[in-house]
N, C-alpha and C. Protein backbone atom coordinates (compact mmCIF):
# COMPACT_ATOMS: atom_id res chain seq x y z
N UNK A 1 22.11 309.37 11.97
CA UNK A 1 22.23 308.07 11.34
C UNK A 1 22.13 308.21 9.82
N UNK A 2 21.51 309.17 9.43
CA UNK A 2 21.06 309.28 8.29
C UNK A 2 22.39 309.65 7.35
N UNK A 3 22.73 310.53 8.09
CA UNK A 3 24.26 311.65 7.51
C UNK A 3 25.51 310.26 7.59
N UNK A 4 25.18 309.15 8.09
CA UNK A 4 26.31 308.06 8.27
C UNK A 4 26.23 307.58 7.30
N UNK A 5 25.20 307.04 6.82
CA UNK A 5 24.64 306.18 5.58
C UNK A 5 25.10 306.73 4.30
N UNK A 6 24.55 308.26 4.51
CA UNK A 6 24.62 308.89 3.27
C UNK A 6 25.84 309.19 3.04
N UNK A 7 26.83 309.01 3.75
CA UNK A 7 28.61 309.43 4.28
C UNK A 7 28.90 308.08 3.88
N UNK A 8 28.71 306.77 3.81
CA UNK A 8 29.35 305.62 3.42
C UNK A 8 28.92 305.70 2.32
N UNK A 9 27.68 305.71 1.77
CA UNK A 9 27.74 305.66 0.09
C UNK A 9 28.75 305.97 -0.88
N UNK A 10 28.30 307.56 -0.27
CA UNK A 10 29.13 308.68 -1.13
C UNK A 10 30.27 307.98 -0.81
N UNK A 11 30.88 307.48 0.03
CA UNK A 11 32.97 307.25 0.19
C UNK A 11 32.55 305.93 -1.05
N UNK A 12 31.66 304.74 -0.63
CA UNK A 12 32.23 303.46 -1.89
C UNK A 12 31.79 304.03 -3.00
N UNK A 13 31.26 304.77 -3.60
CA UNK A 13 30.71 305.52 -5.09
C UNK A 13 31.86 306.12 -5.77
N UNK A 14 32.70 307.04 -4.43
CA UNK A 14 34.03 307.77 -5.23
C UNK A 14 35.03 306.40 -5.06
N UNK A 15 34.93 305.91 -4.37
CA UNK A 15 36.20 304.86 -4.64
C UNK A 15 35.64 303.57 -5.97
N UNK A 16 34.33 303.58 -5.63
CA UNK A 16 34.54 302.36 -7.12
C UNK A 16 34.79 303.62 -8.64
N UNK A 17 33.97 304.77 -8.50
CA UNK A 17 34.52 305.65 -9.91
C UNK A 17 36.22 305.67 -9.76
N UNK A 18 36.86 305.89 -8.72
CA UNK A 18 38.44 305.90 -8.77
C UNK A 18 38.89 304.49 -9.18
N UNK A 19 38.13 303.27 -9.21
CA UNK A 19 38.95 302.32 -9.50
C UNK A 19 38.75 301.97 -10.60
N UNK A 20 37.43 302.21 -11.58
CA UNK A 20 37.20 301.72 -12.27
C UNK A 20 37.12 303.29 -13.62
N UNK A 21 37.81 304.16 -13.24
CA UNK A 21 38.29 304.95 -14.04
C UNK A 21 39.47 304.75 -15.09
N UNK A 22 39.46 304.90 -16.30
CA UNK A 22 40.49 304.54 -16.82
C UNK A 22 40.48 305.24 -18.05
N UNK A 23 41.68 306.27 -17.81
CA UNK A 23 41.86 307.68 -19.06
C UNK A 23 42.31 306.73 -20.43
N UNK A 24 42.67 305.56 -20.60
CA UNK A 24 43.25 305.37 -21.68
C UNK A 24 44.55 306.02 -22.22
N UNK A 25 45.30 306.54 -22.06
CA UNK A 25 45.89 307.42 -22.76
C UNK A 25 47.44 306.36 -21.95
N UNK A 26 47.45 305.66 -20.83
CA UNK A 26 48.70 305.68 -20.93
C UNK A 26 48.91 304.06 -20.90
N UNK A 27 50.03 303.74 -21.92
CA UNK A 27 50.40 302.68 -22.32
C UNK A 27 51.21 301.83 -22.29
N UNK A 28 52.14 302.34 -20.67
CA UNK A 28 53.28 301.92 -20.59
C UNK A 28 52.79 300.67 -19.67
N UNK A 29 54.02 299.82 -19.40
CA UNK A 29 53.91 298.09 -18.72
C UNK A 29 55.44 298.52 -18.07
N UNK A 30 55.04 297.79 -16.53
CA UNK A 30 56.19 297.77 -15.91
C UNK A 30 57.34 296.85 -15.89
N UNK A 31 58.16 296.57 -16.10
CA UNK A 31 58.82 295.35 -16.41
C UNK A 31 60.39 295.50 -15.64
N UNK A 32 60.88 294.37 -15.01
CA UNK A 32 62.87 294.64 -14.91
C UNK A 32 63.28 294.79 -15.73
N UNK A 33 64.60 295.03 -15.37
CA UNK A 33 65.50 295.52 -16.52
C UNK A 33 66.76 294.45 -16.26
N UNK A 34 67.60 293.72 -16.71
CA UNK A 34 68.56 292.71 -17.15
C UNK A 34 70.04 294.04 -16.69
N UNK A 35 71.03 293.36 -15.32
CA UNK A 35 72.09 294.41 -15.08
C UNK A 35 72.82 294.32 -16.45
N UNK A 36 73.64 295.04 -16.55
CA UNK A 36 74.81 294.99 -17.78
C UNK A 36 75.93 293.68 -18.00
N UNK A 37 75.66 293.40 -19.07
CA UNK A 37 76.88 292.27 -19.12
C UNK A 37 78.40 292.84 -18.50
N UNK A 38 78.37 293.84 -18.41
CA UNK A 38 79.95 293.55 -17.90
C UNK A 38 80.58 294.00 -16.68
N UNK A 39 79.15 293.90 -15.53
CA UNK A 39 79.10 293.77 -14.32
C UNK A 39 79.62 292.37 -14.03
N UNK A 40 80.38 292.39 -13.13
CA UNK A 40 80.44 290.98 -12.30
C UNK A 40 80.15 290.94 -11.02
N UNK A 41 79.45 289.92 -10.20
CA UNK A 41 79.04 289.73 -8.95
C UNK A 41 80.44 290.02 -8.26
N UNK A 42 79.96 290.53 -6.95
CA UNK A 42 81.03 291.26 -5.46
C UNK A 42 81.21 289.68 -5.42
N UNK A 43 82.89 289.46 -5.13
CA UNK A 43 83.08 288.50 -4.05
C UNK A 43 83.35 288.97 -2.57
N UNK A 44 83.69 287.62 -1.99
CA UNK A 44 83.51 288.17 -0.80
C UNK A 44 85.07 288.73 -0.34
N UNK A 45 84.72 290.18 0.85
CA UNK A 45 86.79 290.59 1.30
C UNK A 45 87.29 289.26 0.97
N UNK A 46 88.37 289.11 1.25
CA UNK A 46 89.58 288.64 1.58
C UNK A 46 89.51 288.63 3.22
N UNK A 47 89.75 287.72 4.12
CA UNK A 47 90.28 287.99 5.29
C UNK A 47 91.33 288.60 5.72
N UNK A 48 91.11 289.67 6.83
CA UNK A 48 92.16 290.23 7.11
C UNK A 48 93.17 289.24 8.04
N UNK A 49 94.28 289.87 8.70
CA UNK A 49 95.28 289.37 9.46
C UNK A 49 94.73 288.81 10.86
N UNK A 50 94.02 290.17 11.27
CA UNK A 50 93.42 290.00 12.54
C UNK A 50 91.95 289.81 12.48
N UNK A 51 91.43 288.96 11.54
CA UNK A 51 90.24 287.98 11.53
C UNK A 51 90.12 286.57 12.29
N UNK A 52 91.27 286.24 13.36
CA UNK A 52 91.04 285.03 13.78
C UNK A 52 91.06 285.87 15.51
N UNK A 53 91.64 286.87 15.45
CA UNK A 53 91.86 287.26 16.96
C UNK A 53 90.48 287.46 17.83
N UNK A 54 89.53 287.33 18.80
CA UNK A 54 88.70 287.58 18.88
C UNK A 54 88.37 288.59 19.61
N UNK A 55 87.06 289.36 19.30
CA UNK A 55 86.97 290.80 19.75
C UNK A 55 87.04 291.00 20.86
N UNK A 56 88.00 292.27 21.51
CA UNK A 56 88.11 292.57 23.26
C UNK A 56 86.81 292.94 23.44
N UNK A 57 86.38 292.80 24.41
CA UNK A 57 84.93 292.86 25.11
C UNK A 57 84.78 294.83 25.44
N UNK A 58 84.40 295.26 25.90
CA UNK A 58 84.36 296.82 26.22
C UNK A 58 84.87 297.10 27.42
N UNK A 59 85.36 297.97 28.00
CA UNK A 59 85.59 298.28 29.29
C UNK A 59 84.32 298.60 30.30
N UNK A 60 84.26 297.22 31.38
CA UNK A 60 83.18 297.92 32.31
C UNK A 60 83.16 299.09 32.73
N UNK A 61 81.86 299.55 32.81
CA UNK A 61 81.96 300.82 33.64
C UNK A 61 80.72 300.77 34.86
N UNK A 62 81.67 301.73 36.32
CA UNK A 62 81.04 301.39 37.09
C UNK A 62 79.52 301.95 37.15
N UNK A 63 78.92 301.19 38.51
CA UNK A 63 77.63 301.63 38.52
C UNK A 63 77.58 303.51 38.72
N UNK A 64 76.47 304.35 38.44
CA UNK A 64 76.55 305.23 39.35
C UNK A 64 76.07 305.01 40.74
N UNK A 65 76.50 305.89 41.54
CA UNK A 65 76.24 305.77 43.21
C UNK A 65 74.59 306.53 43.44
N UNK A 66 74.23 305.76 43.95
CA UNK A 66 72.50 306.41 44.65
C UNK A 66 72.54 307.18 44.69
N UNK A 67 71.25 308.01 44.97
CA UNK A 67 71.30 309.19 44.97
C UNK A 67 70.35 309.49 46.51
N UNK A 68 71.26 310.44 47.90
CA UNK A 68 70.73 310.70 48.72
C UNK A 68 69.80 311.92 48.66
């Protein structure tokens, strides 16, 4: 019981020093970035010819036969 206790400390001790560590040294900020002006948004295909026909279904296939 003792080695449990002393095993949870030690884990929240290194995790609050890991969170509350802070080297200073780096100064960057994450931010988006704006696409290029001379992108234009995808429209959508064009419909094809055979966009109104509707899809043939698959060919059944039979069961296999039991097995004696």
């Amino acid at each position: 019981m003792k080695k449990l206790i002393l095993a949870s400390v030690s884990a929240l001790v290194l995790l609050g020093v890991a969170a509350c560590s802070d080297s200073g040294t780096d100064k960057t900020t994450t931010q988006s970035t704006n696409p290029p002006a001379a992108e234009q948004p995808m429209k959508p295909a064009a419909p094809a010819d055979n966009s109104t026909k509707p899809a043939e279904p698959a060919p059944a296939t039979p069961a296999p036969a039991p097995a004696q």
